[in-house]
Protein backbone atom coordinates (compact mmCIF):
# COMPACT_ATOMS: atom_id res chain seq x y z
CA UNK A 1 78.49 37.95 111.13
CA UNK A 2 80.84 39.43 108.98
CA UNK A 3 82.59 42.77 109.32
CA UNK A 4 84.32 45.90 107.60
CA UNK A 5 87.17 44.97 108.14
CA UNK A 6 86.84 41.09 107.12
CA UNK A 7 85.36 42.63 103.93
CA UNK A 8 88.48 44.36 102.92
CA UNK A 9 90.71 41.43 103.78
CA UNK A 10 88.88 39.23 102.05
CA UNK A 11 88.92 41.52 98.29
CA UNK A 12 92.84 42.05 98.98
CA UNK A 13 93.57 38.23 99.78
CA UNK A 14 91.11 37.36 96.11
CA UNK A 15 91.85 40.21 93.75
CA UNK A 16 95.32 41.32 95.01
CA UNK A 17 93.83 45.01 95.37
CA UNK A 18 94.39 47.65 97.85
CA UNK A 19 91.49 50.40 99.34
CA UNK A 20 92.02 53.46 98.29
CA UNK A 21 91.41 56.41 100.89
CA UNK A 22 90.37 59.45 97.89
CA UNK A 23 88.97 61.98 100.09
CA UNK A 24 90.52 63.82 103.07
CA UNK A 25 87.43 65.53 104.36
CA UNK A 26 86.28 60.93 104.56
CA UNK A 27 89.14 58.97 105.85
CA UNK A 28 87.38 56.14 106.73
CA UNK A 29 85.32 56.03 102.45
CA UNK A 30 87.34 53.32 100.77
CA UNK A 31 87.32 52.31 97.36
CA UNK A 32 88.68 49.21 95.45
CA UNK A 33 89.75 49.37 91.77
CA UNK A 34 89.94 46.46 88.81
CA UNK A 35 93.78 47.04 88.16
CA UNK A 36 93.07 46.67 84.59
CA UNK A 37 90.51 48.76 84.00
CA UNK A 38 90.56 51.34 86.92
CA UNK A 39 86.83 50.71 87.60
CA UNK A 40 85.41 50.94 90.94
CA UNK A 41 83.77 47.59 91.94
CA UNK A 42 83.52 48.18 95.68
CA UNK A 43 83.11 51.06 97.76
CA UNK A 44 82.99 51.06 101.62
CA UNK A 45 82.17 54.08 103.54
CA UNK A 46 80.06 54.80 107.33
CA UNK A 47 76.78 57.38 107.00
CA UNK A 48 75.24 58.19 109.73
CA UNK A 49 71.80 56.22 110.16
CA UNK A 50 70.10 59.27 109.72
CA UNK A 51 70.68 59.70 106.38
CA UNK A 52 69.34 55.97 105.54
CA UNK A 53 66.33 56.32 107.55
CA UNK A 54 67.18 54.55 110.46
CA UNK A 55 65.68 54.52 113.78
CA UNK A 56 69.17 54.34 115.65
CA UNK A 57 71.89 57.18 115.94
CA UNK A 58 75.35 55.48 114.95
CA UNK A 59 77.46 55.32 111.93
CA UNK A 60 76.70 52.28 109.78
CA UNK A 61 79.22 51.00 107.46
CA UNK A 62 77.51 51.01 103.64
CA UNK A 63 78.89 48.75 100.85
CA UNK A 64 78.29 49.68 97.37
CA UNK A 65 78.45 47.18 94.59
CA UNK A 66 77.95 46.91 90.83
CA UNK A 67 75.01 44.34 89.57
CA UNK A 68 72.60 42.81 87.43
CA UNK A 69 69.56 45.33 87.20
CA UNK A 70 67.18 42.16 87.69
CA UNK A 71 69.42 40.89 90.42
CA UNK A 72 69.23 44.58 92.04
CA UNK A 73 65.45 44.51 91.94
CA UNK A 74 64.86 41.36 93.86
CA UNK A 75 67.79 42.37 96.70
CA UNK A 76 65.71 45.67 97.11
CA UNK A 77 63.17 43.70 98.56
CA UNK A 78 65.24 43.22 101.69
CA UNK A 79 65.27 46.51 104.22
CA UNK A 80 69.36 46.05 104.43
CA UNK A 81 69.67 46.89 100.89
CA UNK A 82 69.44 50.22 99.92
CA UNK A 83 69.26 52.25 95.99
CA UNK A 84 72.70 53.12 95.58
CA UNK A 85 73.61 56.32 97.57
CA UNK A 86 74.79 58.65 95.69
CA UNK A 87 75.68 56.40 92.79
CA UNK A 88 73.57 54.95 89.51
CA UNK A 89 70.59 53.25 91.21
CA UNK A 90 70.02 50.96 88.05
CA UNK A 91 73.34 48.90 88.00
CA UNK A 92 74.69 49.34 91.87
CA UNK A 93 73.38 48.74 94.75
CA UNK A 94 73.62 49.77 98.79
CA UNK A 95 73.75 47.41 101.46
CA UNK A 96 74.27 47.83 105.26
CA UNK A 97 77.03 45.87 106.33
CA UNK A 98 76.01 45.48 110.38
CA UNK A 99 75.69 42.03 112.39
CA UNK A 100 71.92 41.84 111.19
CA UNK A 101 71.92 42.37 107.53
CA UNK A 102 73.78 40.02 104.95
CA UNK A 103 75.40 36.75 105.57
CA UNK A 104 79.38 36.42 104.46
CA UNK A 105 79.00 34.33 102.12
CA UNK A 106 76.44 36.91 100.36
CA UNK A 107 78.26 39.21 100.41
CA UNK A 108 81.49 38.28 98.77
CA UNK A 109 79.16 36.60 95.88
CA UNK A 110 77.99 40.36 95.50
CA UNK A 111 81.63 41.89 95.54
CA UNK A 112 82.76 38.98 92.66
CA UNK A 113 79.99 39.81 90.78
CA UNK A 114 80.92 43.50 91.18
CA UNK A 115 84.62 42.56 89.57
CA UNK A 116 83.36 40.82 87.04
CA UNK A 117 81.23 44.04 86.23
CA UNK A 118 84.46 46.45 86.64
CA UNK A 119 85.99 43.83 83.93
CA UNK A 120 86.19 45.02 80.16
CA UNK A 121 84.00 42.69 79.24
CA UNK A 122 80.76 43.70 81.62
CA UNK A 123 78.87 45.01 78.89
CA UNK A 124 78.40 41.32 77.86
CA UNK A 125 77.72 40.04 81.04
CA UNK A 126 75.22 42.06 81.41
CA UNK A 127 74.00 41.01 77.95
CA UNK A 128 73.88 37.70 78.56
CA UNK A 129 72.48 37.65 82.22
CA UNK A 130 69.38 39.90 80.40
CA UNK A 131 69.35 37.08 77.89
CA UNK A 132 68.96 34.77 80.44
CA UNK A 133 65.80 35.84 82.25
């Protein structure tokens, strides 16, 4: 079972990177930026279930990350990931971060794939992981 908060420890203890709080009106929407390049990788935020077509009434803690468009098609297939809300549904991806969605280790494969995405050189990673398939 893995956490919010283990989620953000874990990107600043790897990438060295702080959350950013942008909006007021959100205190609790997070974002993470590559230091080089300013890109978002990872965004953290709670929606209420509502909104995600959920059968319960809380909050749920939503993770967006950056991916493959192949590897976004397959995850898609599970009910805990979601089209990116409110973002580019082709190259990001939602996923609910609760005790009965994604295993750790899952997870922070999908937030180092979303760095490597944020990098300058994503356009050819993407390239090559088309190239691949």
């Amino acid at each position: 079972m893995i956490y919010r908060q283990d989620v953000v420890e874990y990107i600043k203890w790897k990438y060295n990177v702080e959350p950013e709080y942008l909006w007021k009106k959100f205190p609790n929407y997070a974002v993470f930026r590559n230091p080089e390049t300013r890109k978002w990788f990872w965004l953290i935020w709670d929606v209420d279930n509502s909104k995600l077509q959920i059968g319960w009434e809380w909050r749920t803690d939503v993770l967006n990350v950056k991916s493959d468009p192949w590897m976004i098609q397959y995850l898609k297939t599970q009910w805990w990931y979601r089209p990116a809300y409110h973002m580019n549904k082709e190259n990001r991806i939602s996923l609910l971060l609760w005790p009965l969605s994604t295993k750790e280790d899952t997870i922070k494969t999908l937030i180092d794939i979303s760095y490597k995405f944020s990098c300058k050189d994503w356009k050819k990673l993407l390239w090559l992981s088309k190239q691949s398939k």
